[in-house]
Protein backbone atom coordinates (compact mmCIF):
# COMPACT_ATOMS: atom_id res chain seq x y z
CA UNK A 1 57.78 -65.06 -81.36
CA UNK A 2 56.74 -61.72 -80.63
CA UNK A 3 54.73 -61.13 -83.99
CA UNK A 4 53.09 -64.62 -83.31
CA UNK A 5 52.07 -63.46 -79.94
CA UNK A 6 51.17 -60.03 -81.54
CA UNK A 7 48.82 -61.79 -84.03
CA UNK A 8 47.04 -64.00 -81.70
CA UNK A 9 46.28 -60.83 -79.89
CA UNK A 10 44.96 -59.07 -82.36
CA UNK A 11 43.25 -61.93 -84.19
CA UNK A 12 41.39 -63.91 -80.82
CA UNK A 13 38.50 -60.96 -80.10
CA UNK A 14 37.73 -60.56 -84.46
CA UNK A 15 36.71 -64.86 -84.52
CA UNK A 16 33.79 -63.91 -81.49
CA UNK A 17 33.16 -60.96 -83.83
CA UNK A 18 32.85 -63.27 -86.70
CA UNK A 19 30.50 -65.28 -84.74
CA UNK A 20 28.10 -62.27 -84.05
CA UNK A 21 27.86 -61.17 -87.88
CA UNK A 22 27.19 -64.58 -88.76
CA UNK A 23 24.40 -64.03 -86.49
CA UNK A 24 23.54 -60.17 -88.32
CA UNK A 25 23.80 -61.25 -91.52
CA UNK A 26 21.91 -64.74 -91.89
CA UNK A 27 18.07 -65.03 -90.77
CA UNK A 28 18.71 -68.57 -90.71
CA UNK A 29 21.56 -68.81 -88.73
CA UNK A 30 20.34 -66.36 -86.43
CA UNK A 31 16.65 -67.80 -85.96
CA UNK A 32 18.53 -71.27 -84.82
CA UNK A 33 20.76 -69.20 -82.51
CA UNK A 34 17.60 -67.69 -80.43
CA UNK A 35 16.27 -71.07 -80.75
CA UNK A 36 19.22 -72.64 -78.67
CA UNK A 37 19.52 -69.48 -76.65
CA UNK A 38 16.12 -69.75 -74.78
CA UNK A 39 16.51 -73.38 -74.40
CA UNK A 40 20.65 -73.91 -74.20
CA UNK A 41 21.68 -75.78 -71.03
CA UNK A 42 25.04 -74.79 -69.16
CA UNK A 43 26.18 -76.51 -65.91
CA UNK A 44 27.33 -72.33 -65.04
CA UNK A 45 23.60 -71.72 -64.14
CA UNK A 46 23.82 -74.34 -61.34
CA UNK A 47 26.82 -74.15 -59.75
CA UNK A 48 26.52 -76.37 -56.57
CA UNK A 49 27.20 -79.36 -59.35
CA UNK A 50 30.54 -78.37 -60.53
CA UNK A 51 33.50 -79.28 -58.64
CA UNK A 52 35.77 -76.21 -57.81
CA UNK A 53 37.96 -78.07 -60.15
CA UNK A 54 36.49 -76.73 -63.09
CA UNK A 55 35.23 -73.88 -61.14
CA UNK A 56 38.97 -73.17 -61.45
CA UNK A 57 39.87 -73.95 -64.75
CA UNK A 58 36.37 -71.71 -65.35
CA UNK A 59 38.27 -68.69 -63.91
CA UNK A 60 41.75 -69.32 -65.36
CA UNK A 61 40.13 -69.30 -68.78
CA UNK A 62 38.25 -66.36 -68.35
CA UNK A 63 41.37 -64.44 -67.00
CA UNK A 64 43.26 -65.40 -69.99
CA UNK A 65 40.83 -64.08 -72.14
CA UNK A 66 40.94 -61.12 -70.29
CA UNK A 67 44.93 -60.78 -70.14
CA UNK A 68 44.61 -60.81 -73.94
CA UNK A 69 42.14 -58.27 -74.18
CA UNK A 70 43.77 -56.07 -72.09
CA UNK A 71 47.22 -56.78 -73.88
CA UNK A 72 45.39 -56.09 -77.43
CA UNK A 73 44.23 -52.47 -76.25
CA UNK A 74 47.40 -52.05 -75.16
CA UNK A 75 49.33 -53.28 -78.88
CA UNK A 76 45.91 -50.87 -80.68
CA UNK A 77 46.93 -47.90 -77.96
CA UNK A 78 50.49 -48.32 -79.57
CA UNK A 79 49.82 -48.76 -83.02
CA UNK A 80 47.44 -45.46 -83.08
CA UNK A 81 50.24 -43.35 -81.24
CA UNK A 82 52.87 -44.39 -83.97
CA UNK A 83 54.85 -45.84 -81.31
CA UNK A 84 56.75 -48.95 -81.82
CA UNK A 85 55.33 -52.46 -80.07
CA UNK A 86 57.67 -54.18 -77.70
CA UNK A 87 57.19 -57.24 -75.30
CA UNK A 88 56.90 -55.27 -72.43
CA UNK A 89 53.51 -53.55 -72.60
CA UNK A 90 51.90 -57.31 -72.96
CA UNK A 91 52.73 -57.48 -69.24
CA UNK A 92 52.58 -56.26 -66.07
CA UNK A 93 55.92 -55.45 -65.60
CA UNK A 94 57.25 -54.98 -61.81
CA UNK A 95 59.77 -53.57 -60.32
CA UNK A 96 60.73 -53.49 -56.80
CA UNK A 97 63.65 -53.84 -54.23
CA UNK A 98 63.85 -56.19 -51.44
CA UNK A 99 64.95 -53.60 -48.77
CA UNK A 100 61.61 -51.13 -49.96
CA UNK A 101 59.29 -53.84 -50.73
CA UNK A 102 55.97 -52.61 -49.79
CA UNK A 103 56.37 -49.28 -50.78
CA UNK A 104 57.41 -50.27 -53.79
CA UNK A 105 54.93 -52.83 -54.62
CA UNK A 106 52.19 -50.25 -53.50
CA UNK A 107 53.61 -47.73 -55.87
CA UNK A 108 54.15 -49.98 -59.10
CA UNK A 109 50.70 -51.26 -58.24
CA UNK A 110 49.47 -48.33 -58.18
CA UNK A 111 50.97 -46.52 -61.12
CA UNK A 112 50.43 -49.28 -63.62
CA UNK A 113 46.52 -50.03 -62.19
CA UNK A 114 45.48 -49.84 -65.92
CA UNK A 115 47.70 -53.11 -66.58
CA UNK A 116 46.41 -54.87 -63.33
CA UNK A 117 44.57 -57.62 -65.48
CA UNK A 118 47.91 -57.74 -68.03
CA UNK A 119 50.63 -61.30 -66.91
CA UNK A 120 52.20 -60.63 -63.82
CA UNK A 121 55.91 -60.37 -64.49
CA UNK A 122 58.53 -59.35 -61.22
CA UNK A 123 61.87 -58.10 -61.04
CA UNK A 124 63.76 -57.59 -58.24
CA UNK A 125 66.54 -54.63 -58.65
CA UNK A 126 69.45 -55.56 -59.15
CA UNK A 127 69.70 -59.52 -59.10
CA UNK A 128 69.94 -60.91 -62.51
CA UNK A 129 67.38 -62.98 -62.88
CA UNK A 130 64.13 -63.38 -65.67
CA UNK A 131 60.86 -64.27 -64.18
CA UNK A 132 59.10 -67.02 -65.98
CA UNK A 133 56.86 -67.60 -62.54
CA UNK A 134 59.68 -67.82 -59.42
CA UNK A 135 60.40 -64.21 -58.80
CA UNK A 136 56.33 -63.65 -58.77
CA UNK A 137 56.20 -66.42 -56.55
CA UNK A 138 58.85 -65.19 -54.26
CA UNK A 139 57.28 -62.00 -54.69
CA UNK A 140 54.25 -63.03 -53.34
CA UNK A 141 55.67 -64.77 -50.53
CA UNK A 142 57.80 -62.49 -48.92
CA UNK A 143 55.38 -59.27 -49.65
CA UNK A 144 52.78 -61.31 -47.50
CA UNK A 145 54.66 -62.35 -44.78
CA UNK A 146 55.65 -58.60 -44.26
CA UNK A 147 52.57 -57.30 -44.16
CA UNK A 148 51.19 -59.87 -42.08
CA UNK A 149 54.07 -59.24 -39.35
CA UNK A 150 52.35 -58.40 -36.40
CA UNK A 151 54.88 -55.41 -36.01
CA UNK A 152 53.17 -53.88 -39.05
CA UNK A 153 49.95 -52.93 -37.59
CA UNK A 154 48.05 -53.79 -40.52
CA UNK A 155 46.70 -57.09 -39.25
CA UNK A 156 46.22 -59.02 -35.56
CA UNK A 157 47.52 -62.60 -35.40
CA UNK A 158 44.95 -64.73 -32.68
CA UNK A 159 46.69 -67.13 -31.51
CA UNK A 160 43.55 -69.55 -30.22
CA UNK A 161 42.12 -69.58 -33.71
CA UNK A 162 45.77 -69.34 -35.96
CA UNK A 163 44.41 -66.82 -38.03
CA UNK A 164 44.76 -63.32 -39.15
CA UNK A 165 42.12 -60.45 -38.70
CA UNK A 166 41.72 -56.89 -39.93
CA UNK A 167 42.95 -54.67 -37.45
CA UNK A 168 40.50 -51.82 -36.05
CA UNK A 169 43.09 -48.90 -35.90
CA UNK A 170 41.70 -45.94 -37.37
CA UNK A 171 44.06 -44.12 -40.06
CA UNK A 172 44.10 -41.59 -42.44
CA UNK A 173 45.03 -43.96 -45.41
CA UNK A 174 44.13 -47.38 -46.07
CA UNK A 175 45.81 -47.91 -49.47
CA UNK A 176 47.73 -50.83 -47.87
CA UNK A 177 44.90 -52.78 -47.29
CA UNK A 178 44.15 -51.98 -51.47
CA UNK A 179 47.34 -53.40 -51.95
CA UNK A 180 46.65 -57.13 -49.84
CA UNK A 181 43.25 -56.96 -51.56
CA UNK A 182 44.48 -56.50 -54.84
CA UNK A 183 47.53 -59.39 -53.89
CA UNK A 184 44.68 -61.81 -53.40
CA UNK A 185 43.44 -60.86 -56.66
CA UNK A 186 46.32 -61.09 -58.24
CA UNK A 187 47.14 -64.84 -56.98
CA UNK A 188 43.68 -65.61 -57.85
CA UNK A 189 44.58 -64.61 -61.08
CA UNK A 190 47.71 -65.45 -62.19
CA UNK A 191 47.13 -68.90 -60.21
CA UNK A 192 48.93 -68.62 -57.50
CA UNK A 193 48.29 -69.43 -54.12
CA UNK A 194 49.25 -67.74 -50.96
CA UNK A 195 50.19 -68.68 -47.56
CA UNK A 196 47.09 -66.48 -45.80
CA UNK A 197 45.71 -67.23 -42.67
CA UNK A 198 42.07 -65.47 -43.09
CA UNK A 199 39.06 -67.19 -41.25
CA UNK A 200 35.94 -68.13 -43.07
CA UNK A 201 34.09 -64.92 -42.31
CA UNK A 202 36.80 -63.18 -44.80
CA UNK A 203 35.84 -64.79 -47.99
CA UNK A 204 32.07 -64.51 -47.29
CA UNK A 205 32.25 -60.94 -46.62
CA UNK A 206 34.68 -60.91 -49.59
CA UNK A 207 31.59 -61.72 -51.97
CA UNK A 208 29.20 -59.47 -50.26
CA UNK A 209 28.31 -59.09 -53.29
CA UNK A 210 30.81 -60.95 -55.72
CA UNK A 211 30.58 -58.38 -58.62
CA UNK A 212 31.46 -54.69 -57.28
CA UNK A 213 27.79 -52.47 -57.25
CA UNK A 214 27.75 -49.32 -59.76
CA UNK A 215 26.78 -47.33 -57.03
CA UNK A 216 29.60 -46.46 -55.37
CA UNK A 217 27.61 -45.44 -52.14
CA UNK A 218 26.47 -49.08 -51.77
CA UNK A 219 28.01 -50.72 -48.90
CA UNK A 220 30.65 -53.43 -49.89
CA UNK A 221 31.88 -56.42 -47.61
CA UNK A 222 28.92 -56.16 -44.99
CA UNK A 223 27.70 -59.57 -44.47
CA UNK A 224 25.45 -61.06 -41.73
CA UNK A 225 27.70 -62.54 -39.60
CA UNK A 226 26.83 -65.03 -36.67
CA UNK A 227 28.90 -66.33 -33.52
CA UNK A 228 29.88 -69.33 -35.49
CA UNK A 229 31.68 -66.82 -37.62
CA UNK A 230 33.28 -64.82 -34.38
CA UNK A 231 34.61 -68.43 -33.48
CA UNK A 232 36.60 -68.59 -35.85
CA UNK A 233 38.25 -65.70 -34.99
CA UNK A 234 38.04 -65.01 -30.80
CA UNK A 235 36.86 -68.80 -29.89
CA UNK A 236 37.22 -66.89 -26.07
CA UNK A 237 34.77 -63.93 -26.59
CA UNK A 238 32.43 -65.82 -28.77
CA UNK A 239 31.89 -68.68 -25.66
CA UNK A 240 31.31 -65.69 -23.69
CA UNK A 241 28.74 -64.50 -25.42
CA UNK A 242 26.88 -68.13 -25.69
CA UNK A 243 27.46 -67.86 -21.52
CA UNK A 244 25.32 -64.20 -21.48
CA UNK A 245 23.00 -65.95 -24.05
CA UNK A 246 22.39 -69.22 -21.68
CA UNK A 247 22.37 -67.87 -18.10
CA UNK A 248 19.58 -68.49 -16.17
CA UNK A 249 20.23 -66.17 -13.45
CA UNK A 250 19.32 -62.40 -13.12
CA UNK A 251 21.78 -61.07 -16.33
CA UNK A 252 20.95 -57.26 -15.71
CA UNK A 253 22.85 -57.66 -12.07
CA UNK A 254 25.50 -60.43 -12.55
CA UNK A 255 26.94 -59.53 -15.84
CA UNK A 256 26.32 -56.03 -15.36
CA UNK A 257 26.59 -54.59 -19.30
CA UNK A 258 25.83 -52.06 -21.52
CA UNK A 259 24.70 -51.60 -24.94
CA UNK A 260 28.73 -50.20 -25.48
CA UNK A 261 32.07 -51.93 -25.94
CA UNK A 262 35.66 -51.01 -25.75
CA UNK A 263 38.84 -51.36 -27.86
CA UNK A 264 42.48 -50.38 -27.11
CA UNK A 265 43.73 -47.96 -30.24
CA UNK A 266 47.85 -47.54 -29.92
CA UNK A 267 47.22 -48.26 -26.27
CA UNK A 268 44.15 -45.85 -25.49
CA UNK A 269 40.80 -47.22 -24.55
CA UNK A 270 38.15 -46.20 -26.26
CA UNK A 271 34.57 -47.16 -26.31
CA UNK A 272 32.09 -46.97 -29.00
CA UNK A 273 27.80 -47.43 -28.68
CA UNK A 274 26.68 -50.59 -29.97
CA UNK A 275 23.28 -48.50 -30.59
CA UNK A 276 22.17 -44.89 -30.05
CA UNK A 277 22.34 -44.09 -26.13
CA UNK A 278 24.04 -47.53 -25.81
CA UNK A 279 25.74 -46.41 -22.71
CA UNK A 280 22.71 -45.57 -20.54
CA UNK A 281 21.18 -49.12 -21.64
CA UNK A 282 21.45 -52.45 -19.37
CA UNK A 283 21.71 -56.05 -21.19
CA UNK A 284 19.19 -58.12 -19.87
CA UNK A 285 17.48 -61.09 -20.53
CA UNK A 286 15.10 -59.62 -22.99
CA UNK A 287 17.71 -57.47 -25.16
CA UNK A 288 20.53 -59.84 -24.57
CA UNK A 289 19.97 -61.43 -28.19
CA UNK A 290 20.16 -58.26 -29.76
CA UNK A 291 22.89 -57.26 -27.83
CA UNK A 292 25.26 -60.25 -28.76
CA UNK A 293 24.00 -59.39 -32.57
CA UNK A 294 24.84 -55.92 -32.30
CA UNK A 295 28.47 -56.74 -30.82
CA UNK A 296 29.83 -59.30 -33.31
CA UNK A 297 28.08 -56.94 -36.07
CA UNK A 298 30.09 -54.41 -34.88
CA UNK A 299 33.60 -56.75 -34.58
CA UNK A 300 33.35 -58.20 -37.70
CA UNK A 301 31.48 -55.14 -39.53
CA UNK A 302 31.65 -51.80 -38.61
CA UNK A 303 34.57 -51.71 -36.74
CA UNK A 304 36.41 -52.71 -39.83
CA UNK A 305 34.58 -51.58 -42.75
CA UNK A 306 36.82 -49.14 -44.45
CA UNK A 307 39.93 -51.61 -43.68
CA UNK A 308 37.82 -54.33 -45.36
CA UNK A 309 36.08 -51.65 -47.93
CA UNK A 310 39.40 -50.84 -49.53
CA UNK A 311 40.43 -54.36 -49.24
CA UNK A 312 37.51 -55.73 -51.22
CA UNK A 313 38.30 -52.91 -53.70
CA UNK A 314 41.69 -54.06 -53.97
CA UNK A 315 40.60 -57.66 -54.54
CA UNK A 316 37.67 -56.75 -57.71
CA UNK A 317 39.87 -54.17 -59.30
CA UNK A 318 41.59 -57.44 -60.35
CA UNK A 319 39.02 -60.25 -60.15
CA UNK A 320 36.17 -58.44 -61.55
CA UNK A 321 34.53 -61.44 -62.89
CA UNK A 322 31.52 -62.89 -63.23
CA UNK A 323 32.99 -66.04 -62.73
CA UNK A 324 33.91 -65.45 -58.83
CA UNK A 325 29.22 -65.93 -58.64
CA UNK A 326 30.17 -69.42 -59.35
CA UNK A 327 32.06 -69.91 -55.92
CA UNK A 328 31.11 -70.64 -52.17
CA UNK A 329 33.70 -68.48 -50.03
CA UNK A 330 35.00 -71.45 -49.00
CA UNK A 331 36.35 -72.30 -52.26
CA UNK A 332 37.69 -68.70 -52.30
CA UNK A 333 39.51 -69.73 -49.72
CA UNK A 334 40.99 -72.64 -51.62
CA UNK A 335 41.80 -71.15 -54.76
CA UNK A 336 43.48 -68.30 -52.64
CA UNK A 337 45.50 -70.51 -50.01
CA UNK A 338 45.57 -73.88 -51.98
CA UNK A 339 45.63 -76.64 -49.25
CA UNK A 340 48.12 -77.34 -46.61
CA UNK A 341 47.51 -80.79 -46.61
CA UNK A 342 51.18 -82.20 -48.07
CA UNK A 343 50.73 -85.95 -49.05
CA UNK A 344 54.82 -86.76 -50.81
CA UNK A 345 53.35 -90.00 -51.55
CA UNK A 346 51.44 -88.35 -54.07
CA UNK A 347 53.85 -86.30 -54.80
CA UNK A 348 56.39 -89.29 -55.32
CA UNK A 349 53.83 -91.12 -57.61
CA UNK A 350 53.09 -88.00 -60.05
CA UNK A 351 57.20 -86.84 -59.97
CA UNK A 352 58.70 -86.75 -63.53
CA UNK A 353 62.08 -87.52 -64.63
CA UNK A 354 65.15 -86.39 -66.61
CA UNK A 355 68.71 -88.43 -66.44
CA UNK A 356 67.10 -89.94 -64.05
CA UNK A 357 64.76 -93.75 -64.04
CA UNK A 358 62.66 -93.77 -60.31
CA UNK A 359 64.66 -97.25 -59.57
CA UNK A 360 67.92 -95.32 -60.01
CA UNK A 361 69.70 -95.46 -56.21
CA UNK A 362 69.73 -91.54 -55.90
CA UNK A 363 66.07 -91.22 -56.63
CA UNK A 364 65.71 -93.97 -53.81
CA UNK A 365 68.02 -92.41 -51.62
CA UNK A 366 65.94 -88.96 -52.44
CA UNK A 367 62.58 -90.47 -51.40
CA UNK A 368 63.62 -91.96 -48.65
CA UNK A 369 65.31 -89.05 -47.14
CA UNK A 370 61.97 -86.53 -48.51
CA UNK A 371 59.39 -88.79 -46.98
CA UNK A 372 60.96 -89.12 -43.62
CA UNK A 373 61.92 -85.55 -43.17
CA UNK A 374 59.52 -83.65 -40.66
CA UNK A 375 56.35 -82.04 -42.02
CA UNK A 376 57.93 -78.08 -41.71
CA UNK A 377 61.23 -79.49 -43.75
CA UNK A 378 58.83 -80.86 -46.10
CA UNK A 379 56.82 -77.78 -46.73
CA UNK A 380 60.74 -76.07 -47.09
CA UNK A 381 61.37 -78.17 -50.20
CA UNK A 382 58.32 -77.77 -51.50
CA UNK A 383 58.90 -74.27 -50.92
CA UNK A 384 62.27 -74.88 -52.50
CA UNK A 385 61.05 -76.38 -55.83
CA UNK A 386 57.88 -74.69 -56.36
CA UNK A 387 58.15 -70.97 -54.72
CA UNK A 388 54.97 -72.12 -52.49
CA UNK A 389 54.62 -74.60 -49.44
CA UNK A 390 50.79 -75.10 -50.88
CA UNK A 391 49.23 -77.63 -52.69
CA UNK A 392 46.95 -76.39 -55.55
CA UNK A 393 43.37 -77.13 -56.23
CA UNK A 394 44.19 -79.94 -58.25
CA UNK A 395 46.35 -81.84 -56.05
CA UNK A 396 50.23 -82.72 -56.11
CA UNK A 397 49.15 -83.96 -59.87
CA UNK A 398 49.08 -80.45 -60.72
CA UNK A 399 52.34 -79.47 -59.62
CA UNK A 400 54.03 -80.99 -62.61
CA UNK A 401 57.34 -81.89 -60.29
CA UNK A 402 60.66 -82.79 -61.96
CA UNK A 403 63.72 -84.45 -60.50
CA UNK A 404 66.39 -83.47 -63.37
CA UNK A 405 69.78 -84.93 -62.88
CA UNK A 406 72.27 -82.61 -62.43
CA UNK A 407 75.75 -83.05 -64.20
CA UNK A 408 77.77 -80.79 -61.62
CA UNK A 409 80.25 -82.13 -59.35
CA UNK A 410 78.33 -83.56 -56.12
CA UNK A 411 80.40 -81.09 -54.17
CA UNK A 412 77.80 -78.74 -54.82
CA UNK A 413 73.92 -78.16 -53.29
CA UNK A 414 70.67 -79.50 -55.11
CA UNK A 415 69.60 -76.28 -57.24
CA UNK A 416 65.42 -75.48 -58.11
CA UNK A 417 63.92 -73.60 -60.67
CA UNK A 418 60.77 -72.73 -59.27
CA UNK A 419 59.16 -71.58 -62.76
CA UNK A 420 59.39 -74.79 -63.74
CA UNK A 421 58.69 -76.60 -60.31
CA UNK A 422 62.28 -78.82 -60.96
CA UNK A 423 64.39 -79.74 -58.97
CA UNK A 424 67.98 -80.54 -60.12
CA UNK A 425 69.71 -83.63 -58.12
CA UNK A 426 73.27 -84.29 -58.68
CA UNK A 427 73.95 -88.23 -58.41
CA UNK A 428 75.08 -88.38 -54.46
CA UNK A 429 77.26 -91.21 -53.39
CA UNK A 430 75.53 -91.94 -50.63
CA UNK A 431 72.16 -91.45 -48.68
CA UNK A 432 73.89 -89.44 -45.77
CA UNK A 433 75.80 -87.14 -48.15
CA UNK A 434 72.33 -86.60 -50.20
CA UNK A 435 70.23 -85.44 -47.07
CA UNK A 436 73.01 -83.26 -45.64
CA UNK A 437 72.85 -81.13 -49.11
CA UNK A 438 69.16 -81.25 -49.14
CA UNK A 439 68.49 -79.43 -46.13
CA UNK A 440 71.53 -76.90 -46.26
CA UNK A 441 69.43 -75.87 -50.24
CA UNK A 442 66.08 -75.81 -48.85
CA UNK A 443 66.85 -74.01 -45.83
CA UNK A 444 68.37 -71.11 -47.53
CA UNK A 445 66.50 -70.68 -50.32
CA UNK A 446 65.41 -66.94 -50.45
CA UNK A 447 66.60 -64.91 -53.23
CA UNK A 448 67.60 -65.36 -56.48
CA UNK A 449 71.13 -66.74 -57.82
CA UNK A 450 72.50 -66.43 -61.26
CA UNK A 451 76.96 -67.71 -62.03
């Protein structure tokens, strides 16, 4: 298998070569290729038309391509030093423990950054388990929800709009904010999707501009940014604003402003000058505009900028594709998060079986149990089979679920293998017995077990 996989590495770039000396070497050949170059269509140059469908399948293929590439300069690297190929340098090979997860994840990220665009591939010390897609799944999952803890600092949960936004604390380092960034990137391309609460404004400002400038003194993730976008963030502050921006009475002496807000930092208050001399200048009905412009410029820009600056850098040291011009940030958005829209019918229609037929009474006894369960125990067992409570781009069709039946004394709990997205269902006497085992498996189903 391995000198298969070796070949195909090594082999895949030479057949584009191929293609270009074609071109080199026969005037014919090469006069018809200018020909269909200046008048070739391709449905990339208008990209409104294409459904983020294929947008997606666009992107997968091009990181493939890419994970080759990078794996056959690895195999060349090899081969020149005299060293002996193994499996392992086709991969991005992780290691990390659950008790030291961030740091460790920041440090393996950061140590193998040459391998970023390489297949993801996680192990967790100590358990005994191979990662054909669950452990980078469950990776993934529990990496995020500790950095997005609100005890972390890293990020502020708003609890009026449900989402998550960069937090303004100044710090010395901001290599954790890399490490989200290049998370994102990482789901994006290894096609996985997260459970990440960003608002619109995120992914907008995330391609601002979509391909990283050469100059590295060119601003990155500055975006012009409306109330609509604050909204979706501090629904509160923005109506505030719209209140200063619609009141008829004399604004100078009611509201009483400056051109200067203020922000708590580890519980000090500090204030910063929306414009030179800020502090010594009144809002009033004629500035007013520019002041509201000025303030959610400076929330959702320059407060944040080298939080969101080392984010986006994060984000295209993976994903540096010129695929990502294709997309609207709102189908960043979905190709990062998936949806959260569950529909089990769908799910129930597209499931696949083994030792099992759909009529068979535990399959009915299955269904009826999954589709009456509440929606969170529903996102657990899809959490439970799949390593993610979202639904991809595609749809539940995507998912490729499997009910396997399971020739284990009924004693014991369903077991998943998430690589697979399969679920194995031992043949339940009864409907009661069947839901009681359910919910025990999918409501402790963190970590990995190997007997």
């Amino acid at each position: 298998m391995l000198c298969s996989l070796l070949k195909l590495v090594l082999l895949f770039p030479h057949f584009h070569e191929s293609l270009n000396l074609t071109k080199k070497t026969n005037k014919r050949t090469t006069a018809v290729c200018h020909f269909w170059d200046s008048y070739m269509f391709s449905f990339c140059q208008y990209p409104f038309i294409i459904s983020i469908a294929a947008k997606k399948v666009i992107i997968q293929r091009d990181s493939e391509q890419q994970m080759i590439s990078m794996a056959r300069q690895s195999l060349v690297d090899k081969v020149s030093r005299r060293l002996r190929p193994d499996m392992n340098m086709l991969f991005l090979n992780l290691k990390v423990r659950r008790m030291h997860l961030v740091s460790d994840s920041l440090d393996e990220l950061t140590r193998k950054s040459a391998d970023l665009k390489k297949k993801l591939k996680v192990t967790f010390v100590g358990e005994a388990g191979l990662d054909m897609g669950g452990l980078t799944k469950e990776w993934f999952l529990l990496l995020i929800r500790q950095i997005f803890h609100p005890d972390y600092g890293m990020f502020t949960y708003h609890k009026d709009s449900h989402c998550h936004w960069f937090s303004s604390y100044k710090c010395d380092n901001y290599s954790e904010f890399r490490l989200v960034g290049a998370l994102m990137g990482l789901a994006v391309y290894n096609s996985i999707t997260l459970d990440i609460r960003f608002p619109p404004c995120c992914y907008k400002k995330l391609l601002s501009p979509p391909i990283v400038p050469c100059d590295q003194n060119t601003p990155v993730g500055i975006s012009d940014v409306s109330l609509d976008d604050l909204c979706h963030i501090m629904p509160e502050l923005a109506h505030g604003l719209r209140e200063l921006l619609s009141y008829e009475d004399n604004v100078e002496e009611d509201f009483y402003s400056t051109f200067q807000v203020f922000q708590e930092e580890f519980g000090v208050i500090k204030s910063y000058n929306l414009k030179p001399g800020g502090d010594k200048i009144p809002v009033s009905a004629q500035n007013r505009k520019e002041y509201v412009q000025l303030y959610v410029d400076f929330i959702l820009n320059k407060s944040i900028y080298k939080q969101f600056a080392a984010f986006y850098y994060g984000f295209h040291s993976v994903c540096d594709s010129y695929a990502l011009m294709l997309l609207r940030p709102e189908e960043v958005e979905i190709l990062v998060c998936g949806s959260p829209e569950l529909d089990m019918y769908a799910l129930q229609r597209n499931t696949q079986y083994d030792g099992y037929l759909k009529t068979d009474l535990t399959i009915r006894y299955f269904w009826e149990v999954v589709l009456g369960f509440p929606l969170d125990l529903q996102k657990k067992l899809l959490h439970f089979t799949t390593g993610s409570d979202r639904v991809p781009v595609g749809g539940m069709a995507d998912l490729n679920f499997k009910i396997s039946k399971s020739e284990t004394s009924t004693n014991w709990l369903p077991v998943a293998h998430t690589c697979f997205n399969q679920l194995c269902l031992p043949p339940y006497k009864s409907k009661k017995e069947l839901k009681q085992k359910l919910i025990i498996g999918i409501s402790n189903a963190e970590g990995f077990g190997l007997e």
